[in-house]
C-alpha atoms as a PDB file:
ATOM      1  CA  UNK A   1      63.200 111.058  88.614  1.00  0.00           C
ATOM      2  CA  UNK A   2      66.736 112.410  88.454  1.00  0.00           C
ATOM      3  CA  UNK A   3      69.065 110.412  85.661  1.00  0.00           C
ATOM      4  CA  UNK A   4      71.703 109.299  87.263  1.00  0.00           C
ATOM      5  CA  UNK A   5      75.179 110.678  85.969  1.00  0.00           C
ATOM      6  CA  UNK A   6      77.969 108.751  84.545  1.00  0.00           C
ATOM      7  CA  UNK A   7      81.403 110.312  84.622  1.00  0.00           C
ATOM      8  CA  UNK A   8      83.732 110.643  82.058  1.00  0.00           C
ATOM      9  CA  UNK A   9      87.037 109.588  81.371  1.00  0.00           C
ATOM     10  CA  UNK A  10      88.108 113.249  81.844  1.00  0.00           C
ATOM     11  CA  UNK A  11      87.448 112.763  85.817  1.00  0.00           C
ATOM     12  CA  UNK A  12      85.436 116.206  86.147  1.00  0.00           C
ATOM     13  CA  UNK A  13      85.173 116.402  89.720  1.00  0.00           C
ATOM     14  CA  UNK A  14      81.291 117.236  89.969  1.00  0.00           C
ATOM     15  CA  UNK A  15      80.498 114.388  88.301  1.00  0.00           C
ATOM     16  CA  UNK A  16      82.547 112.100  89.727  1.00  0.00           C
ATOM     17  CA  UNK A  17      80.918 113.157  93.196  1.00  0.00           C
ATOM     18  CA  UNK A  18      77.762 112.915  92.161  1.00  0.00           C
ATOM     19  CA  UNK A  19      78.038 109.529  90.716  1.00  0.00           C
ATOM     20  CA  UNK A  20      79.643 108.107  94.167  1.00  0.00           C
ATOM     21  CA  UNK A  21      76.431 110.270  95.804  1.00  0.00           C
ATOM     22  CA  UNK A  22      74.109 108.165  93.836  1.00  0.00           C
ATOM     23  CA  UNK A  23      75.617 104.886  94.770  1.00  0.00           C
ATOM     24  CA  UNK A  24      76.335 105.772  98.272  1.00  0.00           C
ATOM     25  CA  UNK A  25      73.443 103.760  99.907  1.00  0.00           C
ATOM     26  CA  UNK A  26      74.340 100.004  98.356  1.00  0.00           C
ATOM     27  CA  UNK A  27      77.846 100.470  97.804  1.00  0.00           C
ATOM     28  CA  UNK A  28      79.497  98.492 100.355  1.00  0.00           C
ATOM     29  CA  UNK A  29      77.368  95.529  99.648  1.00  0.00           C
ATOM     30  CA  UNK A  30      78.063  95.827  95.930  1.00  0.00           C
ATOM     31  CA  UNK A  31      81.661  96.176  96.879  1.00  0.00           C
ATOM     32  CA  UNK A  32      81.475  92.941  98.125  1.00  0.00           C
ATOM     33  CA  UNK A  33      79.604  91.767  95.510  1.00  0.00           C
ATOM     34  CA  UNK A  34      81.365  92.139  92.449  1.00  0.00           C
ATOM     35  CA  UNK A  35      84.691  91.806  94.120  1.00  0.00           C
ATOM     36  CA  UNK A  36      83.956  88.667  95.347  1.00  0.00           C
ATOM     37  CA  UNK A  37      84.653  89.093  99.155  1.00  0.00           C
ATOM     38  CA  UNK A  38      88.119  90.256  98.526  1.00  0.00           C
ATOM     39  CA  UNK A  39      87.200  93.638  99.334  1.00  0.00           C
ATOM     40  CA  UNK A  40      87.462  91.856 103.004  1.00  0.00           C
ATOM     41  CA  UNK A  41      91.066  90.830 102.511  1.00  0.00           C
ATOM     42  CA  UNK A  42      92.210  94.101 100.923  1.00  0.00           C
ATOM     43  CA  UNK A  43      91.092  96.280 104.209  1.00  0.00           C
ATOM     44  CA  UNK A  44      93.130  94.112 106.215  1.00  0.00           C
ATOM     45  CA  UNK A  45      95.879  94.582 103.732  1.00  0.00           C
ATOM     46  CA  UNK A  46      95.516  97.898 104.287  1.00  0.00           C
ATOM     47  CA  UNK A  47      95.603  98.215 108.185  1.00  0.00           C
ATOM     48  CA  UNK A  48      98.547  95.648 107.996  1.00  0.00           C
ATOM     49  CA  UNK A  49     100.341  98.443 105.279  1.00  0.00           C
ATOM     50  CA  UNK A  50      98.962 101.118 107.634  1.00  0.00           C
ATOM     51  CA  UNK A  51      99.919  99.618 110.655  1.00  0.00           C
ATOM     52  CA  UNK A  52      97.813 102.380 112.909  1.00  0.00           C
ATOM     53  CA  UNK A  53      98.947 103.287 116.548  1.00  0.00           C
ATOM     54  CA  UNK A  54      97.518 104.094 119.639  1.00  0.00           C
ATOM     55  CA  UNK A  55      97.149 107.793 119.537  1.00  0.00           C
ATOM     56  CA  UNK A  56      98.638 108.733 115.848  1.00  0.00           C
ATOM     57  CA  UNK A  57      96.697 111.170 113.867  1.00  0.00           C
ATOM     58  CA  UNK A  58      95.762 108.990 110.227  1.00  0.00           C
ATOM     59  CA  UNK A  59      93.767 110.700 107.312  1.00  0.00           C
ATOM     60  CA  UNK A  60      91.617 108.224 105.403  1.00  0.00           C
ATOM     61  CA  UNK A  61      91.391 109.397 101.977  1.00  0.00           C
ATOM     62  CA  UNK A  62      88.435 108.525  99.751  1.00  0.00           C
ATOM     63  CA  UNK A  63      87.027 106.541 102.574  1.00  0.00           C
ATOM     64  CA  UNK A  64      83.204 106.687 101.155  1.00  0.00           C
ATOM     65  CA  UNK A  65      81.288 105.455 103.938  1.00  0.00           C
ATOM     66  CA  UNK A  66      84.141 104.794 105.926  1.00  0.00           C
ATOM     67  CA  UNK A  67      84.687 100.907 106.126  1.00  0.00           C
ATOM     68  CA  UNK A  68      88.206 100.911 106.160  1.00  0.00           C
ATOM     69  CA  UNK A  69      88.209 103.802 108.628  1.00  0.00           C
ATOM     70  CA  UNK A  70      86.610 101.918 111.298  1.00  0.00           C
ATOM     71  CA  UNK A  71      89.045  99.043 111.348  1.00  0.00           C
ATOM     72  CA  UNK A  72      91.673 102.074 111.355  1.00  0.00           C
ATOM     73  CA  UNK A  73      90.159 103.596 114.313  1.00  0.00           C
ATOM     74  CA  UNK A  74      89.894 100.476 116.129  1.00  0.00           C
ATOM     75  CA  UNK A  75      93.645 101.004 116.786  1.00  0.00           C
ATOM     76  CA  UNK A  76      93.285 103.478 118.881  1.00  0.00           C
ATOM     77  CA  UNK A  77      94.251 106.281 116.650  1.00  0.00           C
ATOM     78  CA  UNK A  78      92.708 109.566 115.956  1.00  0.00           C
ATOM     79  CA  UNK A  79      91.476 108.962 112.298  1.00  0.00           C
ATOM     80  CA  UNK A  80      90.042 111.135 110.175  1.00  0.00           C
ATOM     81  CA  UNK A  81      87.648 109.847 106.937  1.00  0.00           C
ATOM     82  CA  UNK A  82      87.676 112.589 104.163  1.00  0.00           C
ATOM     83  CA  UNK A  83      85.788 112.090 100.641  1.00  0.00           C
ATOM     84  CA  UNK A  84      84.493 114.716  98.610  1.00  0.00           C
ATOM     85  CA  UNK A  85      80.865 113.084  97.699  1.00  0.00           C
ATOM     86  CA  UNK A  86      78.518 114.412 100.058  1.00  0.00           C
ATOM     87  CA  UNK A  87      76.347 111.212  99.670  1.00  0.00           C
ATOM     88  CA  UNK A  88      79.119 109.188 100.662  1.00  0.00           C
ATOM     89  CA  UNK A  89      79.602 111.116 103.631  1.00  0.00           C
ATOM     90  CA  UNK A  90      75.871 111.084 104.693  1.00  0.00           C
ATOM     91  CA  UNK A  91      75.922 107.470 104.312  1.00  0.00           C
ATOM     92  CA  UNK A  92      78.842 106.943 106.540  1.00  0.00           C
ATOM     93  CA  UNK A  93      77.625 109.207 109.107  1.00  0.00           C
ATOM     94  CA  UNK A  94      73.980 107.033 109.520  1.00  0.00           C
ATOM     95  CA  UNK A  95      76.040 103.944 109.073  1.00  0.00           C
ATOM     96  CA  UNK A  96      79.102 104.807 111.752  1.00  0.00           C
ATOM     97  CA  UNK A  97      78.144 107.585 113.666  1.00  0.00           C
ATOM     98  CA  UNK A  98      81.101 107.117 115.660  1.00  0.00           C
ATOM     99  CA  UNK A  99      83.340 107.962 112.958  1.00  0.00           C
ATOM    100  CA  UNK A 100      84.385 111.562 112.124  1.00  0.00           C
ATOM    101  CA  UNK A 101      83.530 112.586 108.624  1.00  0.00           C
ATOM    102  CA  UNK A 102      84.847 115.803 107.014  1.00  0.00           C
ATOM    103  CA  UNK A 103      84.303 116.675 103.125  1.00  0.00           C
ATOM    104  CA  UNK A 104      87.587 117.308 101.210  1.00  0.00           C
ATOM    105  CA  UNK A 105      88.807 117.865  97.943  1.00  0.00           C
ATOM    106  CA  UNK A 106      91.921 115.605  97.652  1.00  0.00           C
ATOM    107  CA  UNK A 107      94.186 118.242  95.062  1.00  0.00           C
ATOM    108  CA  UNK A 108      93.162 121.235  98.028  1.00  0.00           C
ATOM    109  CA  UNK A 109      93.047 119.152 101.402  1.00  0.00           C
ATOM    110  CA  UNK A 110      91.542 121.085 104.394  1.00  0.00           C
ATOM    111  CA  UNK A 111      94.394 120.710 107.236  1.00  0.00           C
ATOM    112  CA  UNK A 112      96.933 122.255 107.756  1.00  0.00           C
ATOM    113  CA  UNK A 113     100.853 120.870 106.607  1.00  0.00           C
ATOM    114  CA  UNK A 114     102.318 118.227 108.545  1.00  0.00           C
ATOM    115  CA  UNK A 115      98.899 117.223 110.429  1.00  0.00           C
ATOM    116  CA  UNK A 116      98.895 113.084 110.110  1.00  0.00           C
ATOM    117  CA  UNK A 117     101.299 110.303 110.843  1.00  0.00           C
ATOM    118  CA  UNK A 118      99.986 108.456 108.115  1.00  0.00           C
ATOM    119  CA  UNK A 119      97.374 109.464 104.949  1.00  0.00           C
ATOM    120  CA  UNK A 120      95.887 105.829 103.355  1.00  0.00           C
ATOM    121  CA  UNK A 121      93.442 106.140  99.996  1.00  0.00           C
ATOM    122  CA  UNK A 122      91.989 103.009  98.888  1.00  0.00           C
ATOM    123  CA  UNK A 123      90.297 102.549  95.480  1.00  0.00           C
ATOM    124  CA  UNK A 124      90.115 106.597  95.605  1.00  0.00           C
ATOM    125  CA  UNK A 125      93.524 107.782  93.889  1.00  0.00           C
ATOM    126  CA  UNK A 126      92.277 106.685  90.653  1.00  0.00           C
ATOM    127  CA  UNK A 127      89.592 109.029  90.445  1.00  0.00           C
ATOM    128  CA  UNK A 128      90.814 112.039  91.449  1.00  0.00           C
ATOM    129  CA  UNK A 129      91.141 114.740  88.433  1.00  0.00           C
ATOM    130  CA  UNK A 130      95.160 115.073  88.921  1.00  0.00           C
ATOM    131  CA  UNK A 131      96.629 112.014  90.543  1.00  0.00           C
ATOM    132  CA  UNK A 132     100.267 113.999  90.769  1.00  0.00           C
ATOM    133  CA  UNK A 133      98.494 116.297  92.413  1.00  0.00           C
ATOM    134  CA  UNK A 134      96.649 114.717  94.679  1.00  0.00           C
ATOM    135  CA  UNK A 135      99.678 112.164  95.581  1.00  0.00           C
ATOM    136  CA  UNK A 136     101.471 115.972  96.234  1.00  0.00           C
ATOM    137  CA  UNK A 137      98.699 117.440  98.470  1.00  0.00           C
ATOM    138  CA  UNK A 138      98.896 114.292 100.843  1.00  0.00           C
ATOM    139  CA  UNK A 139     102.491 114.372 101.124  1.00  0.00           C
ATOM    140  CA  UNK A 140     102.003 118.357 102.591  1.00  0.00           C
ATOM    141  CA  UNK A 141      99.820 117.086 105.262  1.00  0.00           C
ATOM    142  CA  UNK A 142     101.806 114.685 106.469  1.00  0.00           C
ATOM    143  CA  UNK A 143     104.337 114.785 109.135  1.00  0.00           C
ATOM    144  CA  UNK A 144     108.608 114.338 108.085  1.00  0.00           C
ATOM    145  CA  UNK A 145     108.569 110.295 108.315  1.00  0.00           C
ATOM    146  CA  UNK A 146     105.286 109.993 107.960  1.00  0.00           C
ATOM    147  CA  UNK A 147     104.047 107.091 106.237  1.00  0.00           C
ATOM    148  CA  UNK A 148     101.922 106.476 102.476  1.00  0.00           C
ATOM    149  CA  UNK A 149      99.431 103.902 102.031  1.00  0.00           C
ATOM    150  CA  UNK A 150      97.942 103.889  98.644  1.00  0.00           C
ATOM    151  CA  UNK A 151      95.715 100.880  97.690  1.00  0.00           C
ATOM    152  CA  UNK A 152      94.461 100.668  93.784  1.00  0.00           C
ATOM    153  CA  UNK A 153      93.237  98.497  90.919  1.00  0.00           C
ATOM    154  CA  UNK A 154      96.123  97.421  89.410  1.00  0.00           C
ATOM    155  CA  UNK A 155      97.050  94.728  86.311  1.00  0.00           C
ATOM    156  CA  UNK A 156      97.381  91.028  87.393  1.00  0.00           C
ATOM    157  CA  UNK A 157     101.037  90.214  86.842  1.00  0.00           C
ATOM    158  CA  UNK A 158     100.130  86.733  85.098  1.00  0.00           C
ATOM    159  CA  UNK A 159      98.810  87.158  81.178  1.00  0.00           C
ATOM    160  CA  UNK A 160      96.647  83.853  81.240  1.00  0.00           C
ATOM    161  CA  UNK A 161      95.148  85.542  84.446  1.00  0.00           C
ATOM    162  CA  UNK A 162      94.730  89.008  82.561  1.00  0.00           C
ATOM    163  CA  UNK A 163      92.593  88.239  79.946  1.00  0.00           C
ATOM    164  CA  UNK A 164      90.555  85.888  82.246  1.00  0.00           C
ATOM    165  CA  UNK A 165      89.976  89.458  84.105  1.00  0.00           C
ATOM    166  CA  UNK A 166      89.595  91.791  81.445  1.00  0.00           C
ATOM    167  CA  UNK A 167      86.877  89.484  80.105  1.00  0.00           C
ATOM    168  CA  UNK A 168      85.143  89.862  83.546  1.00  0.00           C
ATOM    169  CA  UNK A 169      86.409  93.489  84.116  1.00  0.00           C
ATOM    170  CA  UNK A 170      84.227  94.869  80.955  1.00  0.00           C
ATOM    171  CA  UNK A 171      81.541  91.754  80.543  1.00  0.00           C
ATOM    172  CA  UNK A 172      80.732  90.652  83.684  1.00  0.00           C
ATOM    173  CA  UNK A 173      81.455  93.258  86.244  1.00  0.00           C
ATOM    174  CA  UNK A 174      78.472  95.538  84.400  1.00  0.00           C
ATOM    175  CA  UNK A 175      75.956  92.859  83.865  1.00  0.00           C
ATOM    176  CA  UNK A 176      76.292  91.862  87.682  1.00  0.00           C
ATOM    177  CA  UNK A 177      76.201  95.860  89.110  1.00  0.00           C
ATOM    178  CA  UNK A 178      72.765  96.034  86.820  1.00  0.00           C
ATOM    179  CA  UNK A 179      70.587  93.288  89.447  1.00  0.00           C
ATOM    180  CA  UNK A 180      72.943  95.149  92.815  1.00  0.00           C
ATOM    181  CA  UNK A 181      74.104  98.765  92.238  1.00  0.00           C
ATOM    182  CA  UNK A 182      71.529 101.628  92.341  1.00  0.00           C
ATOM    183  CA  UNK A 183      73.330 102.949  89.420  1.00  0.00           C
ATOM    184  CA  UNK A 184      75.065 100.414  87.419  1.00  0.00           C
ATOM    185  CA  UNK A 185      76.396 102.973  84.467  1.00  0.00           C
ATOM    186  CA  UNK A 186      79.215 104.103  87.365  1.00  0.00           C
ATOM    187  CA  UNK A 187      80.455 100.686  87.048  1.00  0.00           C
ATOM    188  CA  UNK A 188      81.196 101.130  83.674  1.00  0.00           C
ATOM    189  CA  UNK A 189      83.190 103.385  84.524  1.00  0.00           C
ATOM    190  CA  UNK A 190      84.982 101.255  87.168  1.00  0.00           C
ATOM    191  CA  UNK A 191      86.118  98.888  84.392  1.00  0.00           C
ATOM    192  CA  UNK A 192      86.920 102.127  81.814  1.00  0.00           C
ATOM    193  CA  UNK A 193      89.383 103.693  84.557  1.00  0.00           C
ATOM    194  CA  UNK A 194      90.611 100.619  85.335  1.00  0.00           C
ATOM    195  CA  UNK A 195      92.131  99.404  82.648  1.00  0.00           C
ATOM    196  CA  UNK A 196      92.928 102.937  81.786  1.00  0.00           C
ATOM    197  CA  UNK A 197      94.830 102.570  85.178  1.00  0.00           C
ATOM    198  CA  UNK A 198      99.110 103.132  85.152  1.00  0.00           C
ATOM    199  CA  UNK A 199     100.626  99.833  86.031  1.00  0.00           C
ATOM    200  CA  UNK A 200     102.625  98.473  89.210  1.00  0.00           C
ATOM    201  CA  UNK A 201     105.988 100.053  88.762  1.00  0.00           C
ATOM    202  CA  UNK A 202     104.250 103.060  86.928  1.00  0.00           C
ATOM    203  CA  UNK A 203     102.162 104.254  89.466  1.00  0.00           C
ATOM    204  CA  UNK A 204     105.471 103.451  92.117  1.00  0.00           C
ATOM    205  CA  UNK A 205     107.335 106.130  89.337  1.00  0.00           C
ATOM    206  CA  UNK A 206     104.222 108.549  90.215  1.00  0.00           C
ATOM    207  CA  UNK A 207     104.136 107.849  94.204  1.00  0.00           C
ATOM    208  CA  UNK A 208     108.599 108.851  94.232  1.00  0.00           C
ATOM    209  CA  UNK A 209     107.825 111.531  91.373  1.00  0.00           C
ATOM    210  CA  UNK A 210     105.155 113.589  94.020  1.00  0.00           C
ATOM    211  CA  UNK A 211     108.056 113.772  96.065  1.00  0.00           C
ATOM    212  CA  UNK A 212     107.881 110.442  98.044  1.00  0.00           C
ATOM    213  CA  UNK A 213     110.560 108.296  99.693  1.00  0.00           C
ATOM    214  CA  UNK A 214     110.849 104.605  99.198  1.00  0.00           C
ATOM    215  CA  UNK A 215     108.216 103.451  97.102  1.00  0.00           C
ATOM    216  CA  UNK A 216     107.468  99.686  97.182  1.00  0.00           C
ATOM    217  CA  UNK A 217     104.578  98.007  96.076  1.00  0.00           C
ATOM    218  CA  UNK A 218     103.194  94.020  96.415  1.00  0.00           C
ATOM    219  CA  UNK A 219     100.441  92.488  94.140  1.00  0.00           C
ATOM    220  CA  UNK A 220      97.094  91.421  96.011  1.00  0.00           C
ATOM    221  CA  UNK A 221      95.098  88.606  94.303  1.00  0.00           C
ATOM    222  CA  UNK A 222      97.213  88.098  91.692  1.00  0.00           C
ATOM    223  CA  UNK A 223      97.931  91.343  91.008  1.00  0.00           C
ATOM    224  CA  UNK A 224      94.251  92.814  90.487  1.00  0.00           C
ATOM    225  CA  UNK A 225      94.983  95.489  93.233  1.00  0.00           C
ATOM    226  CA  UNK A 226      98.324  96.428  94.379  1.00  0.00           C
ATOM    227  CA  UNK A 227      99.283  98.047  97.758  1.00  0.00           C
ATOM    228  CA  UNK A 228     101.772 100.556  97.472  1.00  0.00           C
ATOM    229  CA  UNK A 229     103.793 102.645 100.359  1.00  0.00           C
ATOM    230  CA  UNK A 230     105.988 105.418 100.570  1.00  0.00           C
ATOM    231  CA  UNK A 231     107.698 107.954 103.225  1.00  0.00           C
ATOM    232  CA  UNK A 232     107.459 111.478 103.909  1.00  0.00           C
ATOM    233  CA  UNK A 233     111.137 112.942 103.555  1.00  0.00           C
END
């Protein structure tokens, strides 16, 4: 049997995809697992922050098996669910056939400038080899006005709180992904990038830096994972 691969801190593309390959078949239900249910609340969050209309064209970045891209396309919009793990993809595909999958790199997107009313990642931005560049590539794609919907990991915004969830972050969050996750070594590296993760107002500097209009952000259970927006100029 294959050993599964771990990335590293340095975010090498290949191996990031083919660690999200190898937990492609459980990882919605460990999702939910070792989040708690919030995962639940968070999509919402996101098609609230999206706020998807009847015939727009949306790009869901980093969409995995595309869970938040169904409630997207239950809008009526034309939504598109890009991820660059193959396994991901395949997953989605048996899971929501309906759906319309297409492989992507997010720092060389394949579509053309100006193509979506709205590009959403959600747990995704963090893993990509070049954030700047990444946040840069979705801003060409989308139209002038368009609108940003970035959902990450964040830091909780109360200290008590913090070290409550860094003990859980490096502790617990492993210990529980061993008995759920097909591969429980890429959840060590959940809780690495995590806390390796720019804060609040840090990653709002990186969202206006990549050219972005408006940035704004609000905390989501306590500051765990933040949902942050921003406009095409």
């Amino acid at each position: 049997m294959t050993e599964p691969i771990r990335a590293g801190m340095d975010k090498a593309p290949q191996e990031v995809a083919a660690m999200f390959d190898d937990v492609a078949q459980r990882y919605d239900m460990t999702n939910t697992v070792l989040s708690m249910g919030q995962d639940r609340l968070w999509r919402k969050a996101v098609l609230a922050g999206v706020d998807p209309r009847d015939g727009e064209r949306i790009l869901d970045l980093a969409a995995g098996t595309g869970a938040s891209t169904q409630s997207l396309a239950a809008s009526g919009a034309h939504v598109i669910a890009c991820d660059f793990s193959l396994g991901m993809l395949r997953a989605g595909r048996a899971a929501r056939p309906e759906l319309n999958f297409v492989a992507g790199d997010a720092t060389a997107l394949p579509f053309a400038d100006h193509s979506f009313d709205a590009v959403t990642i959600s747990f995704g931005l963090r893993n990509i080899v070049d954030p700047d560049a990444g946040l840069r590539e979705m801003l060409r794609v989308t139209k002038p006005g368009g609108r940003l919907v970035v959902c990450e990991f964040s830091h909780p915004s109360v200290k008590a709180f913090a070290t409550v969830y860094t003990e859980y972050l490096m502790k617990a969050l492993p210990a529980i992904a061993t008995k759920v996750s097909s591969h429980p070594d890429a959840y060590v590296y959940l809780a690495q990038s995590i806390r390796a993760w720019p804060n609040q107002r840090e990653l709002a500097a990186q969202i206006q830096a990549a050219g972005w209009q408006r940035p704004a952000f609000r905390n989501l259970s306590g500051g765990i994972v933040a949902l942050h927006r921003g406009t095409a100029p």
